[in-house]
PDB file of N, CA and C in Angstrom:
ATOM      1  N   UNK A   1      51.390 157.348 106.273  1.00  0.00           N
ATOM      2  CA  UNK A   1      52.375 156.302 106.392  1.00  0.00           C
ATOM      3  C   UNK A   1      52.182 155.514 107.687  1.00  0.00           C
ATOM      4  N   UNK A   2      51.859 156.122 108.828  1.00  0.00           N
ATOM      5  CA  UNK A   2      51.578 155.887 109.903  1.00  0.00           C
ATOM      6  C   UNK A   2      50.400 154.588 109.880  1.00  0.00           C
ATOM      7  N   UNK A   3      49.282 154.672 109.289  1.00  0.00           N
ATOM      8  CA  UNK A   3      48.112 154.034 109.144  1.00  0.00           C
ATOM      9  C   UNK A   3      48.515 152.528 108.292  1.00  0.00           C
ATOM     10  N   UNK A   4      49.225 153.273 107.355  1.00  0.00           N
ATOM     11  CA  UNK A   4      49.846 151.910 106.678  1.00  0.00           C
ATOM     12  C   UNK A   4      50.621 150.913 106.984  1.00  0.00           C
ATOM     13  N   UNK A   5      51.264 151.519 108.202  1.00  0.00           N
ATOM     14  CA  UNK A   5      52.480 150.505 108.316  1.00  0.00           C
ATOM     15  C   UNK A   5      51.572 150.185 109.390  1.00  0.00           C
ATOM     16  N   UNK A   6      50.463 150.509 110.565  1.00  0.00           N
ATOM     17  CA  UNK A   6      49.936 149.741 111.384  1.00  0.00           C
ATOM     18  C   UNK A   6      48.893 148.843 110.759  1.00  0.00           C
ATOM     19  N   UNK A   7      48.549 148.864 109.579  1.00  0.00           N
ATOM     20  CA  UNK A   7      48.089 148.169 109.029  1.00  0.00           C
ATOM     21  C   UNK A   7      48.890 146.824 108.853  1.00  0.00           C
ATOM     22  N   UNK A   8      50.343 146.959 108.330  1.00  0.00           N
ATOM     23  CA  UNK A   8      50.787 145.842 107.993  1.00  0.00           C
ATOM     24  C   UNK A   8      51.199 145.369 109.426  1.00  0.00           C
ATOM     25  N   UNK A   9      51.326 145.705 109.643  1.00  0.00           N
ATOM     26  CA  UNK A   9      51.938 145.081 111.525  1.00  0.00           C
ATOM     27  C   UNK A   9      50.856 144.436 111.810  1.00  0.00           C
ATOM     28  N   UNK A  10      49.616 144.966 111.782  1.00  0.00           N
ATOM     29  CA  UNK A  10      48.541 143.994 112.218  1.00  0.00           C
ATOM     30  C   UNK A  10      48.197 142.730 111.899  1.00  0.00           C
ATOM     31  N   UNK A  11      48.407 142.944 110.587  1.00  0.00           N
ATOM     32  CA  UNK A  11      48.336 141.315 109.353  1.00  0.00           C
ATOM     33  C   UNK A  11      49.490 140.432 109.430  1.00  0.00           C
ATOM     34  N   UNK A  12      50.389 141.246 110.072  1.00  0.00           N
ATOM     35  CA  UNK A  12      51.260 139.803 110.747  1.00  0.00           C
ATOM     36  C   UNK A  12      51.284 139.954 112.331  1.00  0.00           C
ATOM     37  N   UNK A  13      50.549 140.346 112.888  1.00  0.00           N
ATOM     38  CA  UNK A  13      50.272 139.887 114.100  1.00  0.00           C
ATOM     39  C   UNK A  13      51.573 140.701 115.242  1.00  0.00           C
ATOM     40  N   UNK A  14      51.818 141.315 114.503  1.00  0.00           N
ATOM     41  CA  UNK A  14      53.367 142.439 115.516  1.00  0.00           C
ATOM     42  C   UNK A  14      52.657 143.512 115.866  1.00  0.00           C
ATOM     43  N   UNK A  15      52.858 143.753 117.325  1.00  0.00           N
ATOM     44  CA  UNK A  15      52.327 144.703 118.244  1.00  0.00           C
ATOM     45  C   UNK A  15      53.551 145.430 118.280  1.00  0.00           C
ATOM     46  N   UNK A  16      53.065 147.283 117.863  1.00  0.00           N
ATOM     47  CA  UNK A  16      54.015 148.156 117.867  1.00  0.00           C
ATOM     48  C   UNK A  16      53.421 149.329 118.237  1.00  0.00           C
ATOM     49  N   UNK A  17      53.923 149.974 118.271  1.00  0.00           N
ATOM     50  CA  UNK A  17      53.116 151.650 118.949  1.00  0.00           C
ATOM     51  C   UNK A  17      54.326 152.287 117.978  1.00  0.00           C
ATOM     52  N   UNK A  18      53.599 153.162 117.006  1.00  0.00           N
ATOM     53  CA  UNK A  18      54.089 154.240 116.046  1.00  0.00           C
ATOM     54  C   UNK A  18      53.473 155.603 116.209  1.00  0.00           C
ATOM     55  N   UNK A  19      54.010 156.532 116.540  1.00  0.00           N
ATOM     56  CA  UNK A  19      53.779 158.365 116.479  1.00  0.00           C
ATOM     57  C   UNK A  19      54.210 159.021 115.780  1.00  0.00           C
ATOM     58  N   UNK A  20      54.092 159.973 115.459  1.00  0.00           N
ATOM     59  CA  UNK A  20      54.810 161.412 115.283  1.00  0.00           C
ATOM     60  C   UNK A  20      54.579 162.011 116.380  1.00  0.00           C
ATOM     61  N   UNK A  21      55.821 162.998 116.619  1.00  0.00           N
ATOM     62  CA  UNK A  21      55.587 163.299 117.904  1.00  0.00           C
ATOM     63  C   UNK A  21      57.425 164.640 117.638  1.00  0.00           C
ATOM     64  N   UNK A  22      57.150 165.958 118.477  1.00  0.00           N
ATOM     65  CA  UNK A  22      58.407 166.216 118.782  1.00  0.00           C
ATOM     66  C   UNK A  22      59.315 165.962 119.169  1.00  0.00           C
ATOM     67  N   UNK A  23      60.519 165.031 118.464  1.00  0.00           N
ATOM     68  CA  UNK A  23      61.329 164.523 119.546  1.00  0.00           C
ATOM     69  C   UNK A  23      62.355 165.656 120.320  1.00  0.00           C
ATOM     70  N   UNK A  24      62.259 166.715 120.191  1.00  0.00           N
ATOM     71  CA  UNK A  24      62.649 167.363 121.322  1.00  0.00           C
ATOM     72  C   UNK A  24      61.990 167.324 122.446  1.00  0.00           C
ATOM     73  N   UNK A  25      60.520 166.433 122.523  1.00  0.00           N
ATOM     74  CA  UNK A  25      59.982 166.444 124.007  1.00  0.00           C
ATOM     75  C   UNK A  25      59.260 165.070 124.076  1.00  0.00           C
ATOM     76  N   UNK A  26      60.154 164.246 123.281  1.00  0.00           N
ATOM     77  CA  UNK A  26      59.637 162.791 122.928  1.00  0.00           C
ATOM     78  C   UNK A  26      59.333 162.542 124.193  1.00  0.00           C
ATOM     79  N   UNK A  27      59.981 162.598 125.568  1.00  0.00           N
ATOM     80  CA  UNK A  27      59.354 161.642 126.937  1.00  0.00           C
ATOM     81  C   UNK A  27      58.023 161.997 127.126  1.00  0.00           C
ATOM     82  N   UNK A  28      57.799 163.292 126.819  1.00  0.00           N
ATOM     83  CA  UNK A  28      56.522 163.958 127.279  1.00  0.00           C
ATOM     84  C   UNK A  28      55.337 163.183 126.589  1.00  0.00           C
ATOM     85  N   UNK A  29      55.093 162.249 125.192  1.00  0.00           N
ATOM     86  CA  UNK A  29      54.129 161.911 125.106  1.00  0.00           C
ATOM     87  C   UNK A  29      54.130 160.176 124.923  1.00  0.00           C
ATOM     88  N   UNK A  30      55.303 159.451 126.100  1.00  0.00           N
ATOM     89  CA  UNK A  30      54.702 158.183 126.405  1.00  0.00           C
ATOM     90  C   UNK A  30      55.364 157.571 127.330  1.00  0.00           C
ATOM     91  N   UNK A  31      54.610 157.022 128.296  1.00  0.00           N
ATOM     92  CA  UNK A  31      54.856 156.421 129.356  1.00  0.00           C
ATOM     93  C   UNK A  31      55.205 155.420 129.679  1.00  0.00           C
ATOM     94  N   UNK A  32      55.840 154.763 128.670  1.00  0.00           N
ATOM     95  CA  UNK A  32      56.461 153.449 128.291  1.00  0.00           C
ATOM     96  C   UNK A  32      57.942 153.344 128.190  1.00  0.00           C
ATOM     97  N   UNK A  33      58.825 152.347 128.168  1.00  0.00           N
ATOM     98  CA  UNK A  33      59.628 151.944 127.612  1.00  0.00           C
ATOM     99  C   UNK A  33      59.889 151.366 126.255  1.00  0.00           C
ATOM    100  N   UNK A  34      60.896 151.111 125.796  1.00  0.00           N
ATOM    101  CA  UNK A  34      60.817 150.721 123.787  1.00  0.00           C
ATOM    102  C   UNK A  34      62.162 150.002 124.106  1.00  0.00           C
ATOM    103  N   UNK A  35      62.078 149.043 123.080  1.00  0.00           N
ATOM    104  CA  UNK A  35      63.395 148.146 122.820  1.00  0.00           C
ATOM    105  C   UNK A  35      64.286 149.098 121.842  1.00  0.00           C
ATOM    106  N   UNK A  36      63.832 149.924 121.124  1.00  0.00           N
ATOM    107  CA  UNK A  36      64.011 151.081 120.250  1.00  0.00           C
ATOM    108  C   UNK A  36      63.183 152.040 119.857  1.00  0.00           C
ATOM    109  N   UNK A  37      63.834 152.938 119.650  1.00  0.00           N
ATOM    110  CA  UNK A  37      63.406 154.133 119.244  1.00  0.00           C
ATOM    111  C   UNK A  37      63.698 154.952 118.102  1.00  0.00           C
ATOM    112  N   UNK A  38      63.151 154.937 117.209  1.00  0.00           N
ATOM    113  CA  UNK A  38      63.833 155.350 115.649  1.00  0.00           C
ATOM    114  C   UNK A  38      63.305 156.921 115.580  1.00  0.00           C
ATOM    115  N   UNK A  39      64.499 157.925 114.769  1.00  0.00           N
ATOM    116  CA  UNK A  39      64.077 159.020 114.241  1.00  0.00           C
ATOM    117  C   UNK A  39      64.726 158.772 112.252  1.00  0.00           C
ATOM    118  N   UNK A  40      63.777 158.912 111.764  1.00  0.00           N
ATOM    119  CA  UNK A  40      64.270 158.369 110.083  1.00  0.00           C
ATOM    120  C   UNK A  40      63.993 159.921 109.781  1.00  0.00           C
ATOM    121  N   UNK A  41      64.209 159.864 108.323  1.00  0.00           N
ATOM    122  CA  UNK A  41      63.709 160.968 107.220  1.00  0.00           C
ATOM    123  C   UNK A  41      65.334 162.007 107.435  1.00  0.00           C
ATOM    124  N   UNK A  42      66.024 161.369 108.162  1.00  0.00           N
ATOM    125  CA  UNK A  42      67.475 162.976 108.238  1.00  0.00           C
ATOM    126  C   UNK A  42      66.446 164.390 108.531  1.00  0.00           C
ATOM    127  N   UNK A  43      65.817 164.080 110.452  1.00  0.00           N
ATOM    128  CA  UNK A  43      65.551 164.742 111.121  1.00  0.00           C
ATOM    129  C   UNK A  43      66.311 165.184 112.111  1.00  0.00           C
ATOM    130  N   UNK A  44      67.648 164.170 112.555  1.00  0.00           N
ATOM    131  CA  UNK A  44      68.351 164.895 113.298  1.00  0.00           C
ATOM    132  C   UNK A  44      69.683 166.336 112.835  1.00  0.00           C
ATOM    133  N   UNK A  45      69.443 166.500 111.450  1.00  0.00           N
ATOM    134  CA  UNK A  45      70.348 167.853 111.317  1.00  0.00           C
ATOM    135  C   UNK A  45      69.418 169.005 111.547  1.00  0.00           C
ATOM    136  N   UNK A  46      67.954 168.984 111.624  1.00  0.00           N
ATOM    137  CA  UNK A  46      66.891 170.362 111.486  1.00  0.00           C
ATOM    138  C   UNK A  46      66.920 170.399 113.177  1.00  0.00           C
ATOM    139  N   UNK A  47      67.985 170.027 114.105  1.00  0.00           N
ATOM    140  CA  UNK A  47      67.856 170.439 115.243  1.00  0.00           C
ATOM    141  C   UNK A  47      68.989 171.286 115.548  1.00  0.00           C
ATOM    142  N   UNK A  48      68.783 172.402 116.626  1.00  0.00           N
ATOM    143  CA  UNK A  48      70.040 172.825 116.499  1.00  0.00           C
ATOM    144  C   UNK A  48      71.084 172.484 117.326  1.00  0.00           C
ATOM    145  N   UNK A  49      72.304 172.659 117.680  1.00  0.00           N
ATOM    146  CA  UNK A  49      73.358 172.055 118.504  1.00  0.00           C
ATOM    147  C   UNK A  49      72.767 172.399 119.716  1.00  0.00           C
ATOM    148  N   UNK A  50      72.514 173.522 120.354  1.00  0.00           N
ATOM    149  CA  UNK A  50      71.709 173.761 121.586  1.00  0.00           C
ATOM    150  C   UNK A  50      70.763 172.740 122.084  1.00  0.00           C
ATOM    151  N   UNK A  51      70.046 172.242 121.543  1.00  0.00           N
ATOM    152  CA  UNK A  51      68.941 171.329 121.423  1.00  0.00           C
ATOM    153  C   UNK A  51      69.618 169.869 121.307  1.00  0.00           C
ATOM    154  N   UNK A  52      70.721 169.756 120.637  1.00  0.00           N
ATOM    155  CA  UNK A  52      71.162 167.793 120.944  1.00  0.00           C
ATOM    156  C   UNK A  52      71.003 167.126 121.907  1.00  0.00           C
ATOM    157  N   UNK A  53      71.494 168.158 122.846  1.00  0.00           N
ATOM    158  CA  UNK A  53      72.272 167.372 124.363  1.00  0.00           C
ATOM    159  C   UNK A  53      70.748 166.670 124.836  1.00  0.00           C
ATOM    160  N   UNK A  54      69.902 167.693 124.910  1.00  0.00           N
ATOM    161  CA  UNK A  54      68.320 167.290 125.603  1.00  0.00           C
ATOM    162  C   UNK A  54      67.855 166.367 124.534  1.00  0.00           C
ATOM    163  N   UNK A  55      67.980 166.316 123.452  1.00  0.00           N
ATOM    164  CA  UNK A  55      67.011 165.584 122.680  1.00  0.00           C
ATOM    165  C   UNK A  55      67.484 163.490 123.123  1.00  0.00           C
ATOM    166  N   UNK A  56      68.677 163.387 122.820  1.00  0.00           N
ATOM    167  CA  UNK A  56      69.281 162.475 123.335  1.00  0.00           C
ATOM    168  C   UNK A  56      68.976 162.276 124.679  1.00  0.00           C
ATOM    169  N   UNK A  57      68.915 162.749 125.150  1.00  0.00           N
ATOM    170  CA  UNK A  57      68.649 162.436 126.927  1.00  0.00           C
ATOM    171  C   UNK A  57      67.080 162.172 126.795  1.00  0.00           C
ATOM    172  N   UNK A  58      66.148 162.576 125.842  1.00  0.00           N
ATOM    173  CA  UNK A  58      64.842 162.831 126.036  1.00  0.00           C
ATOM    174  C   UNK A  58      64.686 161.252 125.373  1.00  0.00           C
ATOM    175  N   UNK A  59      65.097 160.939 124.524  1.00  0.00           N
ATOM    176  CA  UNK A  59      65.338 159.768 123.539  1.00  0.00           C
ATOM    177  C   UNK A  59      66.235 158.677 124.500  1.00  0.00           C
ATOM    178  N   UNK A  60      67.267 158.750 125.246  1.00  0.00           N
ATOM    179  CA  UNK A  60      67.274 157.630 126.026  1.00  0.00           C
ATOM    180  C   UNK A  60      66.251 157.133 127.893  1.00  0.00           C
ATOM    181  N   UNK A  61      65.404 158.463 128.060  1.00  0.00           N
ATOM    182  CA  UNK A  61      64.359 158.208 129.003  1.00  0.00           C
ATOM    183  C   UNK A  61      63.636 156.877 128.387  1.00  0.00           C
ATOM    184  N   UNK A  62      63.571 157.123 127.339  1.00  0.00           N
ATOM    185  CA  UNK A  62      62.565 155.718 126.699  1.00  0.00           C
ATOM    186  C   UNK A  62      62.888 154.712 126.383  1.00  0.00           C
ATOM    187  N   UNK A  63      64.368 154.068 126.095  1.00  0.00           N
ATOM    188  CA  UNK A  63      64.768 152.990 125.631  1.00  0.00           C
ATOM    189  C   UNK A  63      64.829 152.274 127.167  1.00  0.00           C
ATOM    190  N   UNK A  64      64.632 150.671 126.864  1.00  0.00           N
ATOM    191  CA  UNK A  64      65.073 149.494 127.737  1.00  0.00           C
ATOM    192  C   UNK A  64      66.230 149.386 128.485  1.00  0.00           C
ATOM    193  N   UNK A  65      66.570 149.110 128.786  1.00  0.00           N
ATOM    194  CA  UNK A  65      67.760 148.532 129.053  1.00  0.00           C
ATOM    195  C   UNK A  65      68.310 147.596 128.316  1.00  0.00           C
ATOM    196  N   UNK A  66      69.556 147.653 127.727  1.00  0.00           N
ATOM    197  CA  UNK A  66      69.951 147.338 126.410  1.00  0.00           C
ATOM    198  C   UNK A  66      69.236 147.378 124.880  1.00  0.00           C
ATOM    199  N   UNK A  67      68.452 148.381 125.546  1.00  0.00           N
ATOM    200  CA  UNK A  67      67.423 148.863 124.418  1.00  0.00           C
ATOM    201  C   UNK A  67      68.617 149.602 123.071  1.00  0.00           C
ATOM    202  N   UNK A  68      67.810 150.521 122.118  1.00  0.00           N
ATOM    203  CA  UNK A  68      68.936 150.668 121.125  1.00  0.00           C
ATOM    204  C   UNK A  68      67.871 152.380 120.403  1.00  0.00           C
ATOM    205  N   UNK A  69      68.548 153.338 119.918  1.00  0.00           N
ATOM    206  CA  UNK A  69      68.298 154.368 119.517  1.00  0.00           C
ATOM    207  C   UNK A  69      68.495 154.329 118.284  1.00  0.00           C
ATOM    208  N   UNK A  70      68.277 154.556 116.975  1.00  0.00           N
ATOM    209  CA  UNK A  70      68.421 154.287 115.554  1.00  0.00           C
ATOM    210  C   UNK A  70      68.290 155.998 114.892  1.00  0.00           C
ATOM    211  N   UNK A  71      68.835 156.104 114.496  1.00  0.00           N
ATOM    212  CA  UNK A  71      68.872 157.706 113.797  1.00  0.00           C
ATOM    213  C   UNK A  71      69.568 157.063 112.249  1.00  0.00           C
ATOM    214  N   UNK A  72      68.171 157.789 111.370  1.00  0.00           N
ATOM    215  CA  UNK A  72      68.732 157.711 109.712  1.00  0.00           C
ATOM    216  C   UNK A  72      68.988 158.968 109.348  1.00  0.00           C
ATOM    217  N   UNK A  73      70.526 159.061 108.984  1.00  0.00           N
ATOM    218  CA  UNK A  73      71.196 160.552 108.436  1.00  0.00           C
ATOM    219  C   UNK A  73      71.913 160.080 107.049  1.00  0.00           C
ATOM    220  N   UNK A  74      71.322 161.100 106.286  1.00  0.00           N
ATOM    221  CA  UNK A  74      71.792 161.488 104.717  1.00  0.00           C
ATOM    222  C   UNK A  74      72.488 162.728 104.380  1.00  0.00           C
ATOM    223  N   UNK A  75      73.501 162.891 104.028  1.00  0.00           N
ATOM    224  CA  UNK A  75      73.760 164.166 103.240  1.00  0.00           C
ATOM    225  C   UNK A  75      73.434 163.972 102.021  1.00  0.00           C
ATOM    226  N   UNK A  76      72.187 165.153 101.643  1.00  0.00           N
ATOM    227  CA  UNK A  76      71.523 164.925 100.333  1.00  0.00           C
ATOM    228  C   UNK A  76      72.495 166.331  99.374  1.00  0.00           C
ATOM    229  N   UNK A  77      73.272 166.905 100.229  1.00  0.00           N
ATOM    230  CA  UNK A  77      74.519 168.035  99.171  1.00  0.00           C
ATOM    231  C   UNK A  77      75.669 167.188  98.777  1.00  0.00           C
ATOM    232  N   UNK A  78      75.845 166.191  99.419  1.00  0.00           N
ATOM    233  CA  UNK A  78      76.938 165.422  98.788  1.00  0.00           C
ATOM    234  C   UNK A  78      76.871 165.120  97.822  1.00  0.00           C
ATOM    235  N   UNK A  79      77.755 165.078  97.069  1.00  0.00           N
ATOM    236  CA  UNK A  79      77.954 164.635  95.441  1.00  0.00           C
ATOM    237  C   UNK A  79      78.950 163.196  95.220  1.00  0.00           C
TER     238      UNK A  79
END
């Protein structure tokens, strides 16, 4: 998915930097700032409560200033 979507970014000319990466130690692999920072797929419930406080803190080391954090959450037991 990764390859694909830098594929399409390229063909319209949008410069982006896409990873996988642990975001429990997301600062650890980039030395940059981001206007955002997305975690998709309803990855933030497979963390445990112990682990929030840092992950968030690890996840706002990287945003801008008035930068923005994006988290996609589903309950897939809901009916």
């Amino acid at each position: 998915m990764i390859k694909k979507a830098n594929k399409k970014f390229k063909k319209k000319d949008i410069k982006t930097t896409l990873k996988i990466e642990d975001f429990r130690n997301v600062s650890e692999f980039f030395y940059q700032k981001f206007d955002c920072v997305i975690s998709t797929g309803n990855s933030l419930p497979h963390v445990n409560n112990n682990n929030l406080k840092k992950l968030f803190f690890e996840m706002k080391k990287l945003i801008k200033t008035g930068g923005y954090i994006y988290f996609d959450l589903r309950n897939w037991d809901r009916t």
